[in-house]
C-alpha atoms as a PDB file:
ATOM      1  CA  UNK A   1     223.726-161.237 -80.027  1.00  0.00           C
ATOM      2  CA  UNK A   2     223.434-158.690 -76.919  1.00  0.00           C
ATOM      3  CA  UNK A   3     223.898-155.942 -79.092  1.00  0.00           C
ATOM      4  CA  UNK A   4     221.422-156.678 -81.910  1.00  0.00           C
ATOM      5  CA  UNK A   5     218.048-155.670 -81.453  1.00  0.00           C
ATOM      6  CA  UNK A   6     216.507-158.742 -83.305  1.00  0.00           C
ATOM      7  CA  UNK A   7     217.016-161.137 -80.410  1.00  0.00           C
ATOM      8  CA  UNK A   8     214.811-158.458 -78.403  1.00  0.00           C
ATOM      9  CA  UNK A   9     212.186-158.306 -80.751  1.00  0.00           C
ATOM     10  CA  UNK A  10     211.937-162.270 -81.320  1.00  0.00           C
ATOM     11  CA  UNK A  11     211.286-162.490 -77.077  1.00  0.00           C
ATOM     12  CA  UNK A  12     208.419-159.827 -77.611  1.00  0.00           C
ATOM     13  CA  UNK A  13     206.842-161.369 -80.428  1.00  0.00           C
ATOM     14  CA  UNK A  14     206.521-164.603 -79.501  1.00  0.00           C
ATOM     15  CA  UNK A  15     205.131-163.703 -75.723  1.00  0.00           C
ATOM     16  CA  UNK A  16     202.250-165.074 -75.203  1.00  0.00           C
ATOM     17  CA  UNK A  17     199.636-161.781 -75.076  1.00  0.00           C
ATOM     18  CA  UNK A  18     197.040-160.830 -72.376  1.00  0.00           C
ATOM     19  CA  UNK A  19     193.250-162.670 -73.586  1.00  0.00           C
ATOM     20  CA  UNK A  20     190.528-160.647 -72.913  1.00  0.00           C
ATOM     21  CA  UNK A  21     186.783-161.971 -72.534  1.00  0.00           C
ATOM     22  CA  UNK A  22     183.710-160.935 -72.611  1.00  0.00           C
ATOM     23  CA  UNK A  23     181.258-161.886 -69.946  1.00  0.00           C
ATOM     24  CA  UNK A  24     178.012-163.665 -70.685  1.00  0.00           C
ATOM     25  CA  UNK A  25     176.594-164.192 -67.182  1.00  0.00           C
ATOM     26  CA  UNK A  26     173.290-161.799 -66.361  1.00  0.00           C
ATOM     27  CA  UNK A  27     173.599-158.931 -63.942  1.00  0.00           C
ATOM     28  CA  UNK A  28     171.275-159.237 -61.012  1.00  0.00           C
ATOM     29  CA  UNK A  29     169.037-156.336 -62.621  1.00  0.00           C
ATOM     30  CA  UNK A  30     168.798-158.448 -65.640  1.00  0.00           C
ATOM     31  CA  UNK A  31     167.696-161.665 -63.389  1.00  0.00           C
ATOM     32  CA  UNK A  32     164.912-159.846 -61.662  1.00  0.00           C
ATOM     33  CA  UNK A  33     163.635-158.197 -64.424  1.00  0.00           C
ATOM     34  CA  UNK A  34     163.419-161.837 -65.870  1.00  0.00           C
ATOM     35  CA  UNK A  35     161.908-163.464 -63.051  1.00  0.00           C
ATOM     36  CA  UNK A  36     159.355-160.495 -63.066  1.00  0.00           C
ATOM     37  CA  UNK A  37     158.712-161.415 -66.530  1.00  0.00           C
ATOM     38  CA  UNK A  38     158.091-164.813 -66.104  1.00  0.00           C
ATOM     39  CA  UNK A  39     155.418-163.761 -63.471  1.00  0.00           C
ATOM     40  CA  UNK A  40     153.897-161.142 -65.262  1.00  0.00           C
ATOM     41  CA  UNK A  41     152.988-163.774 -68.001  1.00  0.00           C
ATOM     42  CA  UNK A  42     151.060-165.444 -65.651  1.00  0.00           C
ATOM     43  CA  UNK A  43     149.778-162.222 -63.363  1.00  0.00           C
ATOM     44  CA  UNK A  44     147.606-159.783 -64.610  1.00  0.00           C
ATOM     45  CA  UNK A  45     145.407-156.898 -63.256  1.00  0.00           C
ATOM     46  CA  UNK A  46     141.647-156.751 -64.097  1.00  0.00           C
ATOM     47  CA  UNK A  47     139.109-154.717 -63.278  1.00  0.00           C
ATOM     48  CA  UNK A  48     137.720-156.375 -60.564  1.00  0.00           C
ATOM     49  CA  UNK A  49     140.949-157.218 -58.823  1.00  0.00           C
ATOM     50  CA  UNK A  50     143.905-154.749 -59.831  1.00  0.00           C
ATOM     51  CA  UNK A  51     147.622-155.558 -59.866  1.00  0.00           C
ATOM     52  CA  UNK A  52     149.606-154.047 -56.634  1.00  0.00           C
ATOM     53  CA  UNK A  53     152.862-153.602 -58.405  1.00  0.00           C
ATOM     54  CA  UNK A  54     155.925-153.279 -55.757  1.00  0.00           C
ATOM     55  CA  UNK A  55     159.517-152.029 -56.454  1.00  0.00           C
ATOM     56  CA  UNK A  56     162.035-151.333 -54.848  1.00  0.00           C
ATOM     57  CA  UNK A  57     165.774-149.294 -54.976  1.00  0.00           C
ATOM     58  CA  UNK A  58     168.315-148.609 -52.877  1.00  0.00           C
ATOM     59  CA  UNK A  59     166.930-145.687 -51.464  1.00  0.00           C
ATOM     60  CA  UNK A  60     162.505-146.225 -51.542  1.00  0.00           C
ATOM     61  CA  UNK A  61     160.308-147.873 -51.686  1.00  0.00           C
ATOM     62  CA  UNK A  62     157.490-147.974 -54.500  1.00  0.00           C
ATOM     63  CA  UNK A  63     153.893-149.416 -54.580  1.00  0.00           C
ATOM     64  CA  UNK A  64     151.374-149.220 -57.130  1.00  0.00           C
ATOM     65  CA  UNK A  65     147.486-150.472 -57.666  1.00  0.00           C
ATOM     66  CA  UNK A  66     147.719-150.943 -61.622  1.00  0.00           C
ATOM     67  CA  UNK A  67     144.437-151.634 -63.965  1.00  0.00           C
ATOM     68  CA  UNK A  68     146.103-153.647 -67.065  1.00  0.00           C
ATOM     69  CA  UNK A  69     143.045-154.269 -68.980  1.00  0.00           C
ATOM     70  CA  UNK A  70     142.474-150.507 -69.219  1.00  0.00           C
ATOM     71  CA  UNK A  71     146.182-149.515 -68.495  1.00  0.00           C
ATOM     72  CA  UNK A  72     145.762-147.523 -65.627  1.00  0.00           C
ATOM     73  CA  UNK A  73     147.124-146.379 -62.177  1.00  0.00           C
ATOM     74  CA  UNK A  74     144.332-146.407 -59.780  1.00  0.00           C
ATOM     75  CA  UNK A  75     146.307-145.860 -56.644  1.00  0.00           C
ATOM     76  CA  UNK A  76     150.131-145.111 -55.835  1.00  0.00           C
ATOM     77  CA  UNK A  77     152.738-144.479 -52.924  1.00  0.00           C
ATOM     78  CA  UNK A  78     156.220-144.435 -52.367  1.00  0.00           C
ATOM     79  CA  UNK A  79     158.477-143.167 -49.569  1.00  0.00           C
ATOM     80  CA  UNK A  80     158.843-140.457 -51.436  1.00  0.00           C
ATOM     81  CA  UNK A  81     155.581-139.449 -51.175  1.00  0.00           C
ATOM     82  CA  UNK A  82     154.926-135.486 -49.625  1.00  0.00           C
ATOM     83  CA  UNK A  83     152.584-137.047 -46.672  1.00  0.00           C
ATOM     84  CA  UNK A  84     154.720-140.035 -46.068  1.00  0.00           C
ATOM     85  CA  UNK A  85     158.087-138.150 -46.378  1.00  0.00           C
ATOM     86  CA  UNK A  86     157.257-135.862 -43.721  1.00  0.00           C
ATOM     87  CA  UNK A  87     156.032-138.584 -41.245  1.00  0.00           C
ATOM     88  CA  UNK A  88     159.788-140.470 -41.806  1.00  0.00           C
ATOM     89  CA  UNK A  89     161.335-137.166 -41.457  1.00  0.00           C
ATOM     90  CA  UNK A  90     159.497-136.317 -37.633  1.00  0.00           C
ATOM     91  CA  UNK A  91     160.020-139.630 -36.846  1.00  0.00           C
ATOM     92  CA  UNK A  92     163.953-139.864 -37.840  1.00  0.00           C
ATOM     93  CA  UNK A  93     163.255-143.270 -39.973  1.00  0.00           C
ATOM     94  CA  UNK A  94     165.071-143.742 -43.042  1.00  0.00           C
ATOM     95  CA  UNK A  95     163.206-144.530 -45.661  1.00  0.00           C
ATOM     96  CA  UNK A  96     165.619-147.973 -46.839  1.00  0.00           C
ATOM     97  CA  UNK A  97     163.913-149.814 -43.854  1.00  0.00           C
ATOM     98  CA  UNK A  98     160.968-152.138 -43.039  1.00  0.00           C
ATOM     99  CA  UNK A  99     158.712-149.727 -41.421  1.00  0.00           C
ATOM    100  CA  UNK A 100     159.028-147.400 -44.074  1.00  0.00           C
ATOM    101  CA  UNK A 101     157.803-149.812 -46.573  1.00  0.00           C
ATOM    102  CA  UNK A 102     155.347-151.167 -44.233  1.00  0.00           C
ATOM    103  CA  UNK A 103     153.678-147.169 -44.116  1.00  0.00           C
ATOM    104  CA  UNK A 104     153.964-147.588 -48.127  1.00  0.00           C
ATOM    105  CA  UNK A 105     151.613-150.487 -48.011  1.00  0.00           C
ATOM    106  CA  UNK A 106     149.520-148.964 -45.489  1.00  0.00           C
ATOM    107  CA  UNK A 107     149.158-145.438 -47.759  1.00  0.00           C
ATOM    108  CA  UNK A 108     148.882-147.413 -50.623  1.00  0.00           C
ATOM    109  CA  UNK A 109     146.204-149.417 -49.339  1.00  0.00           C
ATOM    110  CA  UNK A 110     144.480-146.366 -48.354  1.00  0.00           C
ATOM    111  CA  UNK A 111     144.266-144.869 -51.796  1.00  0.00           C
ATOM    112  CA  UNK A 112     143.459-148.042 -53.117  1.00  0.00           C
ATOM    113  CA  UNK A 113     140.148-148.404 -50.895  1.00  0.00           C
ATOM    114  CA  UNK A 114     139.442-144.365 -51.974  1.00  0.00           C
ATOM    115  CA  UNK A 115     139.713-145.109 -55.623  1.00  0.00           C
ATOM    116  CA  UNK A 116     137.150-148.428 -54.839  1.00  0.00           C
ATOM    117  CA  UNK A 117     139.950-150.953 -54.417  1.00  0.00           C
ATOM    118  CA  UNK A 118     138.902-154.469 -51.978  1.00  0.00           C
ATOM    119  CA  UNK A 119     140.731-156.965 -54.068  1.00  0.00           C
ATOM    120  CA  UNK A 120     144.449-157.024 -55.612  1.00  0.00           C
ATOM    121  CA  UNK A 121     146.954-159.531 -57.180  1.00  0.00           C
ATOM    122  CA  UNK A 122     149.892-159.135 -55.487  1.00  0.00           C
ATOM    123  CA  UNK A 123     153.362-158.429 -57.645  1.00  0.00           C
ATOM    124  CA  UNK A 124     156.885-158.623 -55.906  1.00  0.00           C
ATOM    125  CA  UNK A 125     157.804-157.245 -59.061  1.00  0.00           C
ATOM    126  CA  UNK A 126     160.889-160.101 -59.720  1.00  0.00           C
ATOM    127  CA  UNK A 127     162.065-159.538 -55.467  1.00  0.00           C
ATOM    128  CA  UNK A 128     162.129-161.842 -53.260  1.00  0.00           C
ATOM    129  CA  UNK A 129     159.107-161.873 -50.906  1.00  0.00           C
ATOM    130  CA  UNK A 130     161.424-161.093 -47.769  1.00  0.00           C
ATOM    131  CA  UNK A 131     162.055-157.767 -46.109  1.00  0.00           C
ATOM    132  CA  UNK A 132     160.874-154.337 -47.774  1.00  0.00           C
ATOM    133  CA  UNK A 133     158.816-156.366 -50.444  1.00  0.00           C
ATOM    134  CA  UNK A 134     156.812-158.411 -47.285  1.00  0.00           C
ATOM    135  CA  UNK A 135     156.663-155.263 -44.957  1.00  0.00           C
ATOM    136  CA  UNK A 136     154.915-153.235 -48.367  1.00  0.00           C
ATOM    137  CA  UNK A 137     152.183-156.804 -47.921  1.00  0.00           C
ATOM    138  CA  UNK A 138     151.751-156.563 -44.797  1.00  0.00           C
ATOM    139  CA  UNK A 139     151.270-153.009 -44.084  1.00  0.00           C
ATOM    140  CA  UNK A 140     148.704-153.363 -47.499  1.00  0.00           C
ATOM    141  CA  UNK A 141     146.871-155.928 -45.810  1.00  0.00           C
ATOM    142  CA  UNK A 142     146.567-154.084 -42.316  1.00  0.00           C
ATOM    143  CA  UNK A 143     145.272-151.432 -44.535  1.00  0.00           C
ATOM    144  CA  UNK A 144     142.213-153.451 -45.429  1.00  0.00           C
ATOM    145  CA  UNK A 145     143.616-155.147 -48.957  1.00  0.00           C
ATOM    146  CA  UNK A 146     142.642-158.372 -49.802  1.00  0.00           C
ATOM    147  CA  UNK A 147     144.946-160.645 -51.776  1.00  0.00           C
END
């Protein structure tokens, strides 16, 4: 009937209602924290020839010299570093691009051969090596690293 409410309520209960799932699939955080995993099984940081660890965001750049069998930062740079900062700054360079990570390499390197660095293992920390990641290589092996 038009006028009874039942016919109404049959049409609303038996529509079909709006299925919600859940996502499974990784987030690409969660993929290159697993691919850094995989090579951190296999990469390690002695004494002898420390780990250069390299991340990056969407803003710096990061690179460290890291002693795992003692657990220790011998050496470190970023773009956010005072010296480094104030070099991007006078020379209007942004600190998201190549030749600021290439400078992090280089400054890295440099506090790596003060704290009695030669050698490193070299970690792209789950990036690929292409861009930022190969520019922080680079500028590390310019700086007199060896890996």
């Amino acid at each position: 009937n038009d006028n009874d409410g039942t016919m109404l309520a049959m049409n609303t209960a038996t529509r079909p209602r709006a299925v919600t799932t859940t996502c499974k699939t990784a987030s690409r955080t969660d993929k290159r924290v697993k691919r850094h995993q995989r090579m951190r099984n296999k990469i390690a940081g002695t004494t002898e020839r420390p780990r250069l660890a390299v991340f990056k965001s969407n803003e710096h750049t990061y690179a460290q010299i890291i002693d795992d069998t003692q657990g220790v930062t011998l050496a470190a740079a970023s773009t956010l570093s005072k010296g480094l900062r104030e070099t991007l700054s006078t020379d209007n360079v942004n600190a998201k691009t190549v030749s600021a990570a290439e400078m992090v390499g280089k400054l890295v390197a440099e506090a790596g051969k003060a704290a009695g660095v030669e050698k490193v293992v070299f970690d792209r920390g789950g990036f690929l090596y292409h861009g930022r990641i190969r520019a922080v290589a680079e500028g590390a092996r310019e700086g007199g690293l060896d890996f």
